[in-house]
PDB file of N, CA and C in Angstrom:
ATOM      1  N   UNK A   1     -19.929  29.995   6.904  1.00  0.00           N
ATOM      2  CA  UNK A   1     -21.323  30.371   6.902  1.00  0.00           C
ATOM      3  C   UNK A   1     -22.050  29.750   8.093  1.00  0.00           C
ATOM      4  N   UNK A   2     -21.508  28.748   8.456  1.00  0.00           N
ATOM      5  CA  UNK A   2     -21.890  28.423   9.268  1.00  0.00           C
ATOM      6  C   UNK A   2     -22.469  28.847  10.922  1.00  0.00           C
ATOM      7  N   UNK A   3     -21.036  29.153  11.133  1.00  0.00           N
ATOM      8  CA  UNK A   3     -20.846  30.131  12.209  1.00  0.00           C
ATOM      9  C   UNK A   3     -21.759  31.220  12.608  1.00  0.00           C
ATOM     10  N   UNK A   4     -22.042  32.218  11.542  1.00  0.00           N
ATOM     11  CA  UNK A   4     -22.608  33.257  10.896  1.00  0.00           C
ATOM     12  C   UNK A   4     -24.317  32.206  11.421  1.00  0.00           C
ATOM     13  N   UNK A   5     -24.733  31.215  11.218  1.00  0.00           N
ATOM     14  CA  UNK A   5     -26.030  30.990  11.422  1.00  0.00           C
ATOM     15  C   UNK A   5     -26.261  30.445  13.007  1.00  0.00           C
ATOM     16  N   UNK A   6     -25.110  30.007  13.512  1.00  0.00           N
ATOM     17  CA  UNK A   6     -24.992  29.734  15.174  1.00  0.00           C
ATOM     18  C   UNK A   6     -25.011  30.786  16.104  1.00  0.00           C
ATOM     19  N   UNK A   7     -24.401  32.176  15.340  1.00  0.00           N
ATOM     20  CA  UNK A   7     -24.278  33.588  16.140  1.00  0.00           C
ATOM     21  C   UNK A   7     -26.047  34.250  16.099  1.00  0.00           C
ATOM     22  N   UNK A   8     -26.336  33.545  14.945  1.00  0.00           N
ATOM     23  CA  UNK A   8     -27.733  34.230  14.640  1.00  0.00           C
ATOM     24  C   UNK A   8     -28.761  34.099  15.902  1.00  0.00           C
ATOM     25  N   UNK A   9     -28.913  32.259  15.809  1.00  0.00           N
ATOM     26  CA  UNK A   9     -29.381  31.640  16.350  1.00  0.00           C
ATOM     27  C   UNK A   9     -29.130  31.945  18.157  1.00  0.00           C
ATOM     28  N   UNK A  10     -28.001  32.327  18.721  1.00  0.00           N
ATOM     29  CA  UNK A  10     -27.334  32.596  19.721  1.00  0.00           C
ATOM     30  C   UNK A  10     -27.947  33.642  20.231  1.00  0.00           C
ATOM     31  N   UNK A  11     -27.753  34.552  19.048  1.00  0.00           N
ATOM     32  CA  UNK A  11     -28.535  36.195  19.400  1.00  0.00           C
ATOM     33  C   UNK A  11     -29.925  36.114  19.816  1.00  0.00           C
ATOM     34  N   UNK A  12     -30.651  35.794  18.936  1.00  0.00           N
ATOM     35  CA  UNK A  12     -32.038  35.463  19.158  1.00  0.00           C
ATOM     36  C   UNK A  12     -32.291  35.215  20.459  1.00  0.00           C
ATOM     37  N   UNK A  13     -31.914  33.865  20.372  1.00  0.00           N
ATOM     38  CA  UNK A  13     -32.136  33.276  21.845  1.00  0.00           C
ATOM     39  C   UNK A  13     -31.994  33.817  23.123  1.00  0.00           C
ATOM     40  N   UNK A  14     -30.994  34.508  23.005  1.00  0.00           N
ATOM     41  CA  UNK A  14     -30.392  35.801  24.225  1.00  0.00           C
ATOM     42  C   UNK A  14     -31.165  37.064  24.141  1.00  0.00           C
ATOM     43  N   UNK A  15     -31.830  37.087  22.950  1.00  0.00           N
ATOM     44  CA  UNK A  15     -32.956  38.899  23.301  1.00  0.00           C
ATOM     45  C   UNK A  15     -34.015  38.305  23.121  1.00  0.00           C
ATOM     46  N   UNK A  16     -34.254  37.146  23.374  1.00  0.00           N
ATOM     47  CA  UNK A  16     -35.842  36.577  23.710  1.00  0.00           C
ATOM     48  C   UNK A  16     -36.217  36.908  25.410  1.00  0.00           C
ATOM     49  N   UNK A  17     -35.381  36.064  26.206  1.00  0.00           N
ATOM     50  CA  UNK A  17     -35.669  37.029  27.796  1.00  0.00           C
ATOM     51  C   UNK A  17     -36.179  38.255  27.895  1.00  0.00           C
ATOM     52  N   UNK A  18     -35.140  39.409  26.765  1.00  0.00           N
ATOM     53  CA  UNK A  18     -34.887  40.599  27.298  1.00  0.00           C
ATOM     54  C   UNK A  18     -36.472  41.223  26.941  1.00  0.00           C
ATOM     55  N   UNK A  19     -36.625  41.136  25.711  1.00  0.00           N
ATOM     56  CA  UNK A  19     -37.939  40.957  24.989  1.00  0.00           C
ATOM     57  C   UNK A  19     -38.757  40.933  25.933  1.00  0.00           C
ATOM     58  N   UNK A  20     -39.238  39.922  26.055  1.00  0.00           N
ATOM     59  CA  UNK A  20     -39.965  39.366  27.228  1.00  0.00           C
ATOM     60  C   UNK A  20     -39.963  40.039  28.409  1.00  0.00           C
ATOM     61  N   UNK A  21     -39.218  40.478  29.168  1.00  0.00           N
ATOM     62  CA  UNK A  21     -38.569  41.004  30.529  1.00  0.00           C
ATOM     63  C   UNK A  21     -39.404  42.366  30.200  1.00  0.00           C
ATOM     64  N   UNK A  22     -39.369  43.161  29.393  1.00  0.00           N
ATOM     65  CA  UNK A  22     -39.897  44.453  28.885  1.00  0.00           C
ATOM     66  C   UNK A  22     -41.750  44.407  28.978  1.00  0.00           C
ATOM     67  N   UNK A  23     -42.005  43.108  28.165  1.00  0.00           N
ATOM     68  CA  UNK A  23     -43.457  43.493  27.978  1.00  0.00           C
ATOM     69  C   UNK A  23     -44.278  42.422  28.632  1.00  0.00           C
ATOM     70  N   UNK A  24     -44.247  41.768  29.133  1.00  0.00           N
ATOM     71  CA  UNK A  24     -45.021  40.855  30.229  1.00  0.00           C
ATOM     72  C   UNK A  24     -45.989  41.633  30.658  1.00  0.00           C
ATOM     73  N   UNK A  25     -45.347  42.228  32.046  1.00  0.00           N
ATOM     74  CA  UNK A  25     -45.882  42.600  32.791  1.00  0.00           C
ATOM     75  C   UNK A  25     -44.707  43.807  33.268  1.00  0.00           C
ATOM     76  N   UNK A  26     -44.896  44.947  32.531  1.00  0.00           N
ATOM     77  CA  UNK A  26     -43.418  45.811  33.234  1.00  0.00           C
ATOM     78  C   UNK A  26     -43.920  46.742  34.269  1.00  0.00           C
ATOM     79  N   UNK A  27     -45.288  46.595  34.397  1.00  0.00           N
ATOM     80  CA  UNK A  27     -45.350  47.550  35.902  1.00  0.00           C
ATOM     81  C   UNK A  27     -45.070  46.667  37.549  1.00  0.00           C
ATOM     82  N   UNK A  28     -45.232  45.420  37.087  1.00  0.00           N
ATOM     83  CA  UNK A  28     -44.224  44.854  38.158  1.00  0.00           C
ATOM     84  C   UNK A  28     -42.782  44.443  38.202  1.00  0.00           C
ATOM     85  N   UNK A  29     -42.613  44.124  36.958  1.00  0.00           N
ATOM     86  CA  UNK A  29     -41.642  43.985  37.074  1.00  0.00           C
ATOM     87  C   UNK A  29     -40.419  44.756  37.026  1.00  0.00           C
ATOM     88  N   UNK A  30     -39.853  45.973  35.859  1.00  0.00           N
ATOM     89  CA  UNK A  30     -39.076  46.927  35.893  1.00  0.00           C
ATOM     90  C   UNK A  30     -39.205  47.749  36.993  1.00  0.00           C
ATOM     91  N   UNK A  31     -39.766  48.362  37.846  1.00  0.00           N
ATOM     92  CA  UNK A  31     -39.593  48.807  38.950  1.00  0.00           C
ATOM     93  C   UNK A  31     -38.551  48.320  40.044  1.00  0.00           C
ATOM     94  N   UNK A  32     -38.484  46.829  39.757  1.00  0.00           N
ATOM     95  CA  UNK A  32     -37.753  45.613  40.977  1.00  0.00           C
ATOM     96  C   UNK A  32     -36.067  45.626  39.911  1.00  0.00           C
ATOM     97  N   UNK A  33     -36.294  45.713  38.485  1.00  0.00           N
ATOM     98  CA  UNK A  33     -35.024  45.638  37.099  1.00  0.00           C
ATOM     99  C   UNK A  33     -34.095  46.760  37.704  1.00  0.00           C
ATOM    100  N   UNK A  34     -34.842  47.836  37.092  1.00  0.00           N
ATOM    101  CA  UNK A  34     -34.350  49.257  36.759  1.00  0.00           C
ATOM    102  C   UNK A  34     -34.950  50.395  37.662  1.00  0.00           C
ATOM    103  N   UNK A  35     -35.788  50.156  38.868  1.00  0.00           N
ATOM    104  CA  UNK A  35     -36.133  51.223  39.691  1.00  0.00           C
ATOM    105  C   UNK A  35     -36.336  52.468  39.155  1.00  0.00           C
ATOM    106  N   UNK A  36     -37.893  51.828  37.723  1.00  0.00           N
ATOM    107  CA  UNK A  36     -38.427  52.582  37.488  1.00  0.00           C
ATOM    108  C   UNK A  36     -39.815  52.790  38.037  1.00  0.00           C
ATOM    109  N   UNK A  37     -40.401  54.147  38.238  1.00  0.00           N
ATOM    110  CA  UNK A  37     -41.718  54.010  38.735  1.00  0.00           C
ATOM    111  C   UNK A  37     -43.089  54.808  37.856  1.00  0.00           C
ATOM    112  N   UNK A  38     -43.761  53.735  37.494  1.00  0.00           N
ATOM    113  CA  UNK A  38     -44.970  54.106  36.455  1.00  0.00           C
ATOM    114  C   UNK A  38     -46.185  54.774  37.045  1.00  0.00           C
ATOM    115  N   UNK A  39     -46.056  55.679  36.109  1.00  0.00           N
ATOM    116  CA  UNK A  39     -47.084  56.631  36.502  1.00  0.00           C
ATOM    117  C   UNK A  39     -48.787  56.554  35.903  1.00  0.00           C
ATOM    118  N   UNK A  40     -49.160  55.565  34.725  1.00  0.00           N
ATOM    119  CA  UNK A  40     -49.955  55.022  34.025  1.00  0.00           C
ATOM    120  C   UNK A  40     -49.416  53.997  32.989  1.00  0.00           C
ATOM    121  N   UNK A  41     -50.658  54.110  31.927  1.00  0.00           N
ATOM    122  CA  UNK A  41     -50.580  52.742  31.290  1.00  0.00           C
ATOM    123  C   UNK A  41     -50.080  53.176  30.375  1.00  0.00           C
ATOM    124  N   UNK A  42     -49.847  54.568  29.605  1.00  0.00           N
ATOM    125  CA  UNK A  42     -49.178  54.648  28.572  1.00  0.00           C
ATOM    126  C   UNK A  42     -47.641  54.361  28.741  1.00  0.00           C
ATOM    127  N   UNK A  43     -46.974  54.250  29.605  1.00  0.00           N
ATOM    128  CA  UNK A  43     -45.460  53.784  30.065  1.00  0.00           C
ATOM    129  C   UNK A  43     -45.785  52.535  29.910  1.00  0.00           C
ATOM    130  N   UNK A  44     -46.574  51.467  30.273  1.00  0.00           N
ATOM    131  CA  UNK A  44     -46.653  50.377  29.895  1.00  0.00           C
ATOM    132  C   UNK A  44     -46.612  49.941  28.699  1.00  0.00           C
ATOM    133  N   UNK A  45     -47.384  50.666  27.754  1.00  0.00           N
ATOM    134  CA  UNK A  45     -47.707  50.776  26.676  1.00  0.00           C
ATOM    135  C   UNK A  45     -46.216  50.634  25.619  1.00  0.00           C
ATOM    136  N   UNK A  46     -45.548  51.643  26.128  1.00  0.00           N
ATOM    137  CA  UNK A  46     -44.385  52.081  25.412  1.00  0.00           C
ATOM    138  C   UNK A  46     -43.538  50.909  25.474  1.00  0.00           C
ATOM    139  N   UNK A  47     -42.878  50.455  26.731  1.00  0.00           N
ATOM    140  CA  UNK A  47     -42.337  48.633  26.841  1.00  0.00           C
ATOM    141  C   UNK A  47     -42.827  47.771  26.333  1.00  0.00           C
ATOM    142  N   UNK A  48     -44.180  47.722  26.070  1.00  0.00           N
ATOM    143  CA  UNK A  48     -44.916  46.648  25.228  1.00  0.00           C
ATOM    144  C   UNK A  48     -44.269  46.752  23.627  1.00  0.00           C
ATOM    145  N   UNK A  49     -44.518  48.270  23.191  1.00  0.00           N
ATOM    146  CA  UNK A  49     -43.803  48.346  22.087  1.00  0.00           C
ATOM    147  C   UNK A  49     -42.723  47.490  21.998  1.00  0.00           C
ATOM    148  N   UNK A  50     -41.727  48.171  23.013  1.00  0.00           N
ATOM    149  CA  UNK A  50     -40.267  47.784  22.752  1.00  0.00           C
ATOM    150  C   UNK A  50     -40.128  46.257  23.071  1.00  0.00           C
ATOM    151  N   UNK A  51     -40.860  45.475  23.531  1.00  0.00           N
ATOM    152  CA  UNK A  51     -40.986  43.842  23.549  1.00  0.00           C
ATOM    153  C   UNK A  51     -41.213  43.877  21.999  1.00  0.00           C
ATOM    154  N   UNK A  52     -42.543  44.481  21.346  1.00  0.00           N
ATOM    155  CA  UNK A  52     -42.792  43.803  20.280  1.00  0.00           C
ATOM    156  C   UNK A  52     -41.575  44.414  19.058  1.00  0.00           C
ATOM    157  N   UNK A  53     -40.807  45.639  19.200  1.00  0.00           N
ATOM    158  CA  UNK A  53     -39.693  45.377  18.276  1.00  0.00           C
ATOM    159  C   UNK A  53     -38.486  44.178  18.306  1.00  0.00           C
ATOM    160  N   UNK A  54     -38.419  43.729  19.939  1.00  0.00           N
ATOM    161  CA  UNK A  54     -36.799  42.810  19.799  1.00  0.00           C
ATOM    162  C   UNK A  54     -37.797  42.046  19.521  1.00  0.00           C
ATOM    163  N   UNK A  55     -38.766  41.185  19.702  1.00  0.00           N
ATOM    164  CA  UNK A  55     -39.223  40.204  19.166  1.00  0.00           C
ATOM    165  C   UNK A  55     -39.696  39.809  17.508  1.00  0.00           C
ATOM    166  N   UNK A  56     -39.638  41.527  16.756  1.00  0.00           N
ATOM    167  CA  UNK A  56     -39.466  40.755  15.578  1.00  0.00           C
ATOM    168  C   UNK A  56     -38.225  41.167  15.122  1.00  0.00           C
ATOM    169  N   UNK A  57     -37.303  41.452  16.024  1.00  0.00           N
ATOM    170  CA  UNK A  57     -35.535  41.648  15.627  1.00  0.00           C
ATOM    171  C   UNK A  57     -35.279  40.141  15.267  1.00  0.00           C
ATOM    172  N   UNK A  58     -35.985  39.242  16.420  1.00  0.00           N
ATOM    173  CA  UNK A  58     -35.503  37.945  16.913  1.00  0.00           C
ATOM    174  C   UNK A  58     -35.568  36.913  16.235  1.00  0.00           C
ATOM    175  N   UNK A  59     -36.941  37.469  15.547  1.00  0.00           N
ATOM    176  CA  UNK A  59     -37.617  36.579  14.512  1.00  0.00           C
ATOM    177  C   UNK A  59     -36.648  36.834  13.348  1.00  0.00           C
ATOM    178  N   UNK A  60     -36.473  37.865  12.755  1.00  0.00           N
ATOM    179  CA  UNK A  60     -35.540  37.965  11.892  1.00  0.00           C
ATOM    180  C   UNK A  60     -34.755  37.380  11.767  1.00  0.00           C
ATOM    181  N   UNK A  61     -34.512  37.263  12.696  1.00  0.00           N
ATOM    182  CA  UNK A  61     -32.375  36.807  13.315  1.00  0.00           C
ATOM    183  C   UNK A  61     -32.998  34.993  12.882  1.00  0.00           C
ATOM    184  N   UNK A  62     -34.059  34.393  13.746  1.00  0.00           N
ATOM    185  CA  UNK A  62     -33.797  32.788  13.517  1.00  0.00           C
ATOM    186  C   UNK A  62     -34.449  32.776  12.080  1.00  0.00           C
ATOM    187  N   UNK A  63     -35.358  33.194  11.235  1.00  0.00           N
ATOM    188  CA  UNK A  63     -35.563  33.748   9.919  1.00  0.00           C
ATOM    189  C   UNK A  63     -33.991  33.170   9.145  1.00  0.00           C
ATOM    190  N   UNK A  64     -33.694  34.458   9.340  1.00  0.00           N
ATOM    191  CA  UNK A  64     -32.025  34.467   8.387  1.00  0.00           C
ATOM    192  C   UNK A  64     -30.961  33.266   8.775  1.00  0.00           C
ATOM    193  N   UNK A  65     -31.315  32.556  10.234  1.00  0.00           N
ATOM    194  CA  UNK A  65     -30.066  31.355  10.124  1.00  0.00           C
ATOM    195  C   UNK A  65     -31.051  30.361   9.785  1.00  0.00           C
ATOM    196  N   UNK A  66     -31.975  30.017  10.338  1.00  0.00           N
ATOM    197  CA  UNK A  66     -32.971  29.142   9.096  1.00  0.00           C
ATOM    198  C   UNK A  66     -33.196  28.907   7.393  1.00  0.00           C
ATOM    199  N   UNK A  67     -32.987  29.933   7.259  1.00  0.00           N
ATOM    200  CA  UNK A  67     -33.662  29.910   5.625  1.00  0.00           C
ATOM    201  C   UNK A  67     -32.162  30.456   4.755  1.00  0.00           C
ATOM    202  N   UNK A  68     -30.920  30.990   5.702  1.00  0.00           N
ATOM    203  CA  UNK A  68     -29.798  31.372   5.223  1.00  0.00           C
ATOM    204  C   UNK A  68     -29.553  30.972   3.866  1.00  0.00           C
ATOM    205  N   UNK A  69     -29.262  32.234   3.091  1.00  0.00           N
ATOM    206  CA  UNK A  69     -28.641  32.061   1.697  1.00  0.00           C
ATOM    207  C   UNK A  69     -27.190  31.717   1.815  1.00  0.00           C
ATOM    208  N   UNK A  70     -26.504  30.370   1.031  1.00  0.00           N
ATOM    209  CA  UNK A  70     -25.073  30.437   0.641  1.00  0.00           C
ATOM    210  C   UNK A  70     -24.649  31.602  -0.390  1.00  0.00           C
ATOM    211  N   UNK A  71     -23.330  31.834  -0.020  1.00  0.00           N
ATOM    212  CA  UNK A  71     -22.439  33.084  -1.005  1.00  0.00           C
ATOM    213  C   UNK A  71     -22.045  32.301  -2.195  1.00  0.00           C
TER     214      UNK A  71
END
């Protein structure tokens, strides 16, 4: 079980950047990532989303190795 709460913890930690990387600031930055080019703010908009889903993926993830139920 253990293990299982170090992978958790692991994960998290590793889609916190990515998270982040998305909704900061993605009209400067993804352009320089992924050589994308924004045409307004609703494209911004949409990455912001997708920051705020891995971030409560993430939360989940340290959630469940934190508070982990034994079998």
């Amino acid at each position: 079980m253990r293990e299982a709460r170090w992978y958790l913890l692991l994960s998290a930690v590793g889609l916190l950047p990515i998270a982040l990387s998305y909704g900061i600031n993605p009209s400067s930055l993804l352009p320089e990532l992924m050589d994308l080019q924004f045409s307004g703010t609703n494209m911004a908009h949409v990455f912001r989303a997708v920051m705020g889903l891995y971030l409560g993926m993430a939360s989940l993830w340290i959630t469940g190795a934190l508070r982990g139920v034994p079998c």
